[in-house]
C-alpha atoms as a PDB file:
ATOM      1  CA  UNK A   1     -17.823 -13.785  -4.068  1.00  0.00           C
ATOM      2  CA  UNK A   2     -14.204 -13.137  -4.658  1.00  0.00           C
ATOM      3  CA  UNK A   3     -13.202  -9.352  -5.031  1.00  0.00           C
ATOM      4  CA  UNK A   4      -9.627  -8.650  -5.734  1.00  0.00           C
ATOM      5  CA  UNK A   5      -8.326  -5.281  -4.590  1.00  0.00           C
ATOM      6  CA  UNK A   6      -5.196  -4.700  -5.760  1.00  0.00           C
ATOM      7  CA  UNK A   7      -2.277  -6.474  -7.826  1.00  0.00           C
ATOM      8  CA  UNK A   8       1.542  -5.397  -8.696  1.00  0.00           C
ATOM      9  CA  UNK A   9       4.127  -7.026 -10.763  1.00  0.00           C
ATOM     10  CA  UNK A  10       7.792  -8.260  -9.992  1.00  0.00           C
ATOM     11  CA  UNK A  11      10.009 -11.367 -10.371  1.00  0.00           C
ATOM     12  CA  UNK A  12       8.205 -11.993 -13.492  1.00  0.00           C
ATOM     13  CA  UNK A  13       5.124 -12.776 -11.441  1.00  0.00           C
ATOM     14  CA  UNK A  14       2.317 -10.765 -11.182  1.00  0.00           C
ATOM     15  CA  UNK A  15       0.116 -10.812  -8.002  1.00  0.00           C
ATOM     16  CA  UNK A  16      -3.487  -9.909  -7.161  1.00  0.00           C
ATOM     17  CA  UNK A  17      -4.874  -9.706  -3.167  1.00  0.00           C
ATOM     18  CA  UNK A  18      -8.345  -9.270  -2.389  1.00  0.00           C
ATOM     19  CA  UNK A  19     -11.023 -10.035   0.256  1.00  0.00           C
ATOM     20  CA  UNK A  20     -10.771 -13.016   2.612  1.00  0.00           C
ATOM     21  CA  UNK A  21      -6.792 -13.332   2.614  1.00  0.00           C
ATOM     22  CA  UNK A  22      -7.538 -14.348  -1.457  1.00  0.00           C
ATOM     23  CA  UNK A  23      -4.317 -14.307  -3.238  1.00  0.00           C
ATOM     24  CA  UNK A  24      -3.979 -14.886  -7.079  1.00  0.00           C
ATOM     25  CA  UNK A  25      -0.936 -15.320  -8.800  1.00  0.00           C
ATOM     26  CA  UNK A  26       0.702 -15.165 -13.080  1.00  0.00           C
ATOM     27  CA  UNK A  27       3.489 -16.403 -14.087  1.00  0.00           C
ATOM     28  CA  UNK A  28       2.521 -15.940 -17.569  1.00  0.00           C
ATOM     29  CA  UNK A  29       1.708 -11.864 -18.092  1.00  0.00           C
ATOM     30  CA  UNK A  30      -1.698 -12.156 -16.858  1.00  0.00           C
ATOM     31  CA  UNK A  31      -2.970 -15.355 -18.955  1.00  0.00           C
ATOM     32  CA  UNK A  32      -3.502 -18.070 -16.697  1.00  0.00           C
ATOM     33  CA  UNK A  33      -3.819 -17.575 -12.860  1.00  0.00           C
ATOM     34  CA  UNK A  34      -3.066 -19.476  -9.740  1.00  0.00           C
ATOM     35  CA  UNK A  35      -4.909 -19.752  -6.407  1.00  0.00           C
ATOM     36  CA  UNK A  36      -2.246 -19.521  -3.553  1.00  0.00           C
ATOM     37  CA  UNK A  37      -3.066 -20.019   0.075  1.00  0.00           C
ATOM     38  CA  UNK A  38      -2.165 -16.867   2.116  1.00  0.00           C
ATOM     39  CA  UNK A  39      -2.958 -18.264   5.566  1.00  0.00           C
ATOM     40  CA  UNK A  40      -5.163 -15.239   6.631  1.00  0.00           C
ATOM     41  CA  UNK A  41      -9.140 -15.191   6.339  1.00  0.00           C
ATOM     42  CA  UNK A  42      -8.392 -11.377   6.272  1.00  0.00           C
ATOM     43  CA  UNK A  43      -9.237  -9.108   3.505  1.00  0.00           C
ATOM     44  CA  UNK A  44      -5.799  -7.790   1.542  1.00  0.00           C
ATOM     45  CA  UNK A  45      -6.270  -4.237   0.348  1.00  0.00           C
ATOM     46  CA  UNK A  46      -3.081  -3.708  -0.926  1.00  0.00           C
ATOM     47  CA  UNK A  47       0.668  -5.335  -1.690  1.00  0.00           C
ATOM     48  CA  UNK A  48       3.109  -4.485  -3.637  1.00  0.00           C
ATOM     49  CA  UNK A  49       6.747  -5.723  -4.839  1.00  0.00           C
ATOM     50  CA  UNK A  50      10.348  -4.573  -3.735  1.00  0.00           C
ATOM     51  CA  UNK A  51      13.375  -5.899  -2.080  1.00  0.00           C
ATOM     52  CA  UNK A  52      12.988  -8.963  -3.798  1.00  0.00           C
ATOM     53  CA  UNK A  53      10.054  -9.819  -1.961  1.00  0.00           C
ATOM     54  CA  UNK A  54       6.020  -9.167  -2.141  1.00  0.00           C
ATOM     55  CA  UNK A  55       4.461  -7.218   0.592  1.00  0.00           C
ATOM     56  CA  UNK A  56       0.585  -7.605   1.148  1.00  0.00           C
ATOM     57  CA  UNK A  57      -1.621  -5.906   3.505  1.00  0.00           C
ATOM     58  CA  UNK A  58      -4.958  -5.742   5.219  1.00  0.00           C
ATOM     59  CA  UNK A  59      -7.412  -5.820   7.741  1.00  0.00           C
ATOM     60  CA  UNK A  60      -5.930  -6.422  11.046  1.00  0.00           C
ATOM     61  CA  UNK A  61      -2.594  -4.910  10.708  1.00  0.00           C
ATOM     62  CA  UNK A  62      -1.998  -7.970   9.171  1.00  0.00           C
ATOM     63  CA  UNK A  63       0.881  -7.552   6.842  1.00  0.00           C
ATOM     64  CA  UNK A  64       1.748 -11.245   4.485  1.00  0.00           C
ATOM     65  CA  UNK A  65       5.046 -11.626   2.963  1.00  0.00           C
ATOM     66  CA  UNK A  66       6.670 -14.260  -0.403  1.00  0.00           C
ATOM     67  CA  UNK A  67       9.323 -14.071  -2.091  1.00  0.00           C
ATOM     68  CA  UNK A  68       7.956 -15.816  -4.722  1.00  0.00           C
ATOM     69  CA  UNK A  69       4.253 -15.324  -4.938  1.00  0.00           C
ATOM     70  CA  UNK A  70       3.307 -19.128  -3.796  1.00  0.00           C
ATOM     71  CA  UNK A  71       4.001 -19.293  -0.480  1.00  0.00           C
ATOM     72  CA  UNK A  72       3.192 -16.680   1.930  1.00  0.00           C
ATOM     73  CA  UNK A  73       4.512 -15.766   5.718  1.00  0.00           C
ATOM     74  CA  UNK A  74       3.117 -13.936   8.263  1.00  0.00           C
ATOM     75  CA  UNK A  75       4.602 -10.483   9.739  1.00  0.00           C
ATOM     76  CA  UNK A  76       3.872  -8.704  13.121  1.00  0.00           C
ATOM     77  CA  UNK A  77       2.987  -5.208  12.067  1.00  0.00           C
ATOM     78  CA  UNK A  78       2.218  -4.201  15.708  1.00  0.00           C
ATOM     79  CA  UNK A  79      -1.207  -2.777  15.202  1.00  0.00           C
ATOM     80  CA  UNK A  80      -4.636  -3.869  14.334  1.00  0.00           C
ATOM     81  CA  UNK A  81      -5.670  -0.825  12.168  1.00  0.00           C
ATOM     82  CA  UNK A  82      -6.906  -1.746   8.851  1.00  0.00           C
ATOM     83  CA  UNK A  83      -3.766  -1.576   6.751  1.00  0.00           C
ATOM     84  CA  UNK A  84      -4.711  -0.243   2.923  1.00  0.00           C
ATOM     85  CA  UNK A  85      -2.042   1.207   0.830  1.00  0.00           C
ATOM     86  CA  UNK A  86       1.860   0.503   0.758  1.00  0.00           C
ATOM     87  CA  UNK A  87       4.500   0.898  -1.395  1.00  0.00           C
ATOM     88  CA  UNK A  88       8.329  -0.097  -1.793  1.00  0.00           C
ATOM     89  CA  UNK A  89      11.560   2.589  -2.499  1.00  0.00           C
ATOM     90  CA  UNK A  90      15.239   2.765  -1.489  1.00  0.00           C
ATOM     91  CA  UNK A  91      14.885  -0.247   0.421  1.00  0.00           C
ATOM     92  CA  UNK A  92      12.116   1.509   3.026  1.00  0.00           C
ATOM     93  CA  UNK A  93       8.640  -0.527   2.571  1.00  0.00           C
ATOM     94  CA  UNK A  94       5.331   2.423   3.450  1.00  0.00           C
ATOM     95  CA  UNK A  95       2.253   0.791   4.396  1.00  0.00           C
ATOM     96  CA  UNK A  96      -0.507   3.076   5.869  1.00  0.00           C
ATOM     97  CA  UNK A  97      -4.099   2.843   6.940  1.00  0.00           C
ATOM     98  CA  UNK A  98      -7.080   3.349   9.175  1.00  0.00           C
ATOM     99  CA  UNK A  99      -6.950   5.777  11.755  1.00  0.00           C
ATOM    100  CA  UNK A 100      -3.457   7.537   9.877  1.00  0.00           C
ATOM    101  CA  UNK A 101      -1.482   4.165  10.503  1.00  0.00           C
ATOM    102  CA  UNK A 102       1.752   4.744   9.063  1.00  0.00           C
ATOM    103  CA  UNK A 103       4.459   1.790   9.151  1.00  0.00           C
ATOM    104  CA  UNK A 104       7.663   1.311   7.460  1.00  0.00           C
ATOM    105  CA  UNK A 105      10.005  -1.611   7.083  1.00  0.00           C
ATOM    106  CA  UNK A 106      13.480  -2.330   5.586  1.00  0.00           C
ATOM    107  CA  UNK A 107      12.450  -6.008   5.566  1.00  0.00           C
ATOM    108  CA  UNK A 108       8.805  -6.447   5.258  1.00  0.00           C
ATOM    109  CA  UNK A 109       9.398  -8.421   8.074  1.00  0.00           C
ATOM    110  CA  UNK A 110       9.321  -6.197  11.000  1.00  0.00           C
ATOM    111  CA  UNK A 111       8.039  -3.234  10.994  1.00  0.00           C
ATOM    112  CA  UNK A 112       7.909   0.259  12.968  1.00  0.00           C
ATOM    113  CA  UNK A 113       4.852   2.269  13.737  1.00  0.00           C
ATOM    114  CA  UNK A 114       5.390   6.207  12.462  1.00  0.00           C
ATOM    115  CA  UNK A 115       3.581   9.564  13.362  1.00  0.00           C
ATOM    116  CA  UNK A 116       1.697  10.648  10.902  1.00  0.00           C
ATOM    117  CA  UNK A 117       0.238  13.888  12.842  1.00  0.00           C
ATOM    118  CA  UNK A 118      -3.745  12.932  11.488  1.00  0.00           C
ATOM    119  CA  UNK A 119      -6.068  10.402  13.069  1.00  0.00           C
ATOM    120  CA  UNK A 120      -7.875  10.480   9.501  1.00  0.00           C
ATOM    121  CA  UNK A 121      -7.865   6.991   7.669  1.00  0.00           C
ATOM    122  CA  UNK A 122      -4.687   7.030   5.010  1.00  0.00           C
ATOM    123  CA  UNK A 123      -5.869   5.128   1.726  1.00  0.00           C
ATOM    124  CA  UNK A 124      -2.680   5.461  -1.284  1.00  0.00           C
ATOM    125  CA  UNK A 125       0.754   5.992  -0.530  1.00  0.00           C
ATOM    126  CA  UNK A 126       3.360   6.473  -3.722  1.00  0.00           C
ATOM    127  CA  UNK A 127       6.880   7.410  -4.358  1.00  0.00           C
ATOM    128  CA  UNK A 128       8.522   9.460  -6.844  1.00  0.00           C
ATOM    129  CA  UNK A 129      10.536  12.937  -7.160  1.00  0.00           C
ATOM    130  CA  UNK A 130      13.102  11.822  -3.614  1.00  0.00           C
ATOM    131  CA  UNK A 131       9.452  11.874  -1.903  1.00  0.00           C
ATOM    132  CA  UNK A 132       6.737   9.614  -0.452  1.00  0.00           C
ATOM    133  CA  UNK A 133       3.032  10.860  -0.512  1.00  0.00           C
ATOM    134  CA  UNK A 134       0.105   9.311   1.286  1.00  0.00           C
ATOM    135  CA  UNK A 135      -3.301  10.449   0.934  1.00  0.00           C
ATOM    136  CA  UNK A 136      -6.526   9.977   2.395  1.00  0.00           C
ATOM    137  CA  UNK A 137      -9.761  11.283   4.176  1.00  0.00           C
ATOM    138  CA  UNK A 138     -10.894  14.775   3.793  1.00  0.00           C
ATOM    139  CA  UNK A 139      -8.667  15.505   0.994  1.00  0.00           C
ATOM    140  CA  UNK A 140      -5.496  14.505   3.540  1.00  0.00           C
ATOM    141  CA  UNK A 141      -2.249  14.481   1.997  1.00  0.00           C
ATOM    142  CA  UNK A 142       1.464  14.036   3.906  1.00  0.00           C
ATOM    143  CA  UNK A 143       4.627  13.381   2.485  1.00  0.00           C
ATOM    144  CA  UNK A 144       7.892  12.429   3.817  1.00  0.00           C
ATOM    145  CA  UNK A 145      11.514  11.763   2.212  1.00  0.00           C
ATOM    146  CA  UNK A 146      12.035   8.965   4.223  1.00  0.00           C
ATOM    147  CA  UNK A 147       8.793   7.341   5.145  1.00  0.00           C
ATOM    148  CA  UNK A 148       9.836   8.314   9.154  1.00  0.00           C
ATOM    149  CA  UNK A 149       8.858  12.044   9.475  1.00  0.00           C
ATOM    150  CA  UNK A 150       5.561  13.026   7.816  1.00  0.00           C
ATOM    151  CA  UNK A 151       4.443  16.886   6.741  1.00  0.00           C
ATOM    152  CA  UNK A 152       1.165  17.065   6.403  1.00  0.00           C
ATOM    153  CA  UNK A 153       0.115  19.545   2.658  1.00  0.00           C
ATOM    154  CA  UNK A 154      -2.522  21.393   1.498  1.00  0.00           C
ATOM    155  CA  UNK A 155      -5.225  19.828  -1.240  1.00  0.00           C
ATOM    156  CA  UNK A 156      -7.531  22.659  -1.140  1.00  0.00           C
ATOM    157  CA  UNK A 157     -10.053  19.729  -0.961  1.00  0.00           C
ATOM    158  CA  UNK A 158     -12.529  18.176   1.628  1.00  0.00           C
ATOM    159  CA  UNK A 159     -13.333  15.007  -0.824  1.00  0.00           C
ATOM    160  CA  UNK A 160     -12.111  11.830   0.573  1.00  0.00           C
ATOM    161  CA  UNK A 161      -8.477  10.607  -1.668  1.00  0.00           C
ATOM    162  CA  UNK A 162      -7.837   7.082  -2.277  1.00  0.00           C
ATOM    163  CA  UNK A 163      -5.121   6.129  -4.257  1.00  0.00           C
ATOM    164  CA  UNK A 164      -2.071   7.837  -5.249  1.00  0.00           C
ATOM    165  CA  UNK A 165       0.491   6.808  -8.127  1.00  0.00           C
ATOM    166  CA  UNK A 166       3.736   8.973  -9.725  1.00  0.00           C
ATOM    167  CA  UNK A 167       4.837   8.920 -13.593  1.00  0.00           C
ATOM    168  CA  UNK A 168       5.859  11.025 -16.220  1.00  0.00           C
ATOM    169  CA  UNK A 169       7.269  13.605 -13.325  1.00  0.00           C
ATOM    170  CA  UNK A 170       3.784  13.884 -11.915  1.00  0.00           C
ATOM    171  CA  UNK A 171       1.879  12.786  -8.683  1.00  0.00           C
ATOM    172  CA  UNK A 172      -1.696  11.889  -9.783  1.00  0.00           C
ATOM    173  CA  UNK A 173      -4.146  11.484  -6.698  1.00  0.00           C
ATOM    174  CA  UNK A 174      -7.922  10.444  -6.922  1.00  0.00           C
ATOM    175  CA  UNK A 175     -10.875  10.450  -5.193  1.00  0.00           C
ATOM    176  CA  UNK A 176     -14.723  10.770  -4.323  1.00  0.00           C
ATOM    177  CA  UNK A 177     -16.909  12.954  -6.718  1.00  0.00           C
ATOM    178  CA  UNK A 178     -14.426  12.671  -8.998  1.00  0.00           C
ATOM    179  CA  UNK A 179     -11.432  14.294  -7.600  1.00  0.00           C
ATOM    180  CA  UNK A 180      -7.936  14.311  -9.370  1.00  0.00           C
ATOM    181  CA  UNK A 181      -5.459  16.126  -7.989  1.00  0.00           C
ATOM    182  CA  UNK A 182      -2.156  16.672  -9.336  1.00  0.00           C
ATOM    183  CA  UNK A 183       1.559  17.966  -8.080  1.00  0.00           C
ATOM    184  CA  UNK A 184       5.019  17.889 -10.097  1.00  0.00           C
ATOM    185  CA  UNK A 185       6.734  17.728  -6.563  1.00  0.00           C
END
């Protein structure tokens, strides 16, 4: 069956990506919803929306690009790790993955592989606070102000994170058995 992964919101469009390169797409906040064709068989684990332009990822290394949410184009990320996570800020796109795959792109177009100093799979990636945080395996977390240079931090946990998100001056990360962690910077 159809399982959607993740979804994000911009141009007045929302999107949802999910397994088998399934792509799903509102123009109405979420009422009605459109099948698109996104020219992959791949499963898309994550997208999101920036640069006036949505950004979906997946298995592969294959990255999927719109600037509308109907039709979709195909980037070269470079790799074939499973891509999972990305994000969008100050014009630098932060996709990261299997095997601590880290990419970033000004374009979502082409894109440049980054040293991420772990070989553990990266799940979430966020930004907020000047600062971009990925997390992952083994209670991983690295952050970077740039998405280029990555410094791997302490989470004082060995439970595996998956997603991380930023609001109200706060970095929220969760994970297996339950884990939240949380950091103002």
């Amino acid at each position: 069956g159809e399982r959607l992964y993740a979804v994000t919101f911009g141009n007045n469009t929302f999107v949802a990506v999910g397994n088998s390169g399934n792509i799903l797409r509102s123009t109405d906040n979420g009422t009605t919803w459109d099948n698109r064709t996104s020219g992959t068989t791949n499963d898309l684990d994550g997208v999101t929306y920036g640069n006036s332009m949505f950004v979906a990822v997946g298995s592969g290394g294959n990255i999927i690009t719109s600037s509308d949410g109907t039709s979709w184009d195909n980037s070269t990320s470079g790799t074939s790790s499973f891509l999972i996570g990305i994000t969008q800020a100050n014009g630098t796109f932060v996709a990261v993955g299997s095997a601590g795959t880290i990419l970033t792109s000004s374009d979502g177009s082409n894109w440049t592989s980054r040293t991420s100093g772990t070989s553990i799979d990266l799940r979430g990636v966020s930004y907020g606070n000047n600062t971009f945080v990925t997390v992952g395996g083994n209670g991983t977390i690295l952050t970077s102000n740039d998405g280029s240079s990555w410094t791997s931090r302490t989470s004082g946990i060995g439970d595996h994170l998956s997603r991380v998100t930023r609001g109200n001056s706060t970095f929220v990360a969760v994970g297996n058995s339950g884990a939240i962690l949380t950091s103002s910077d």
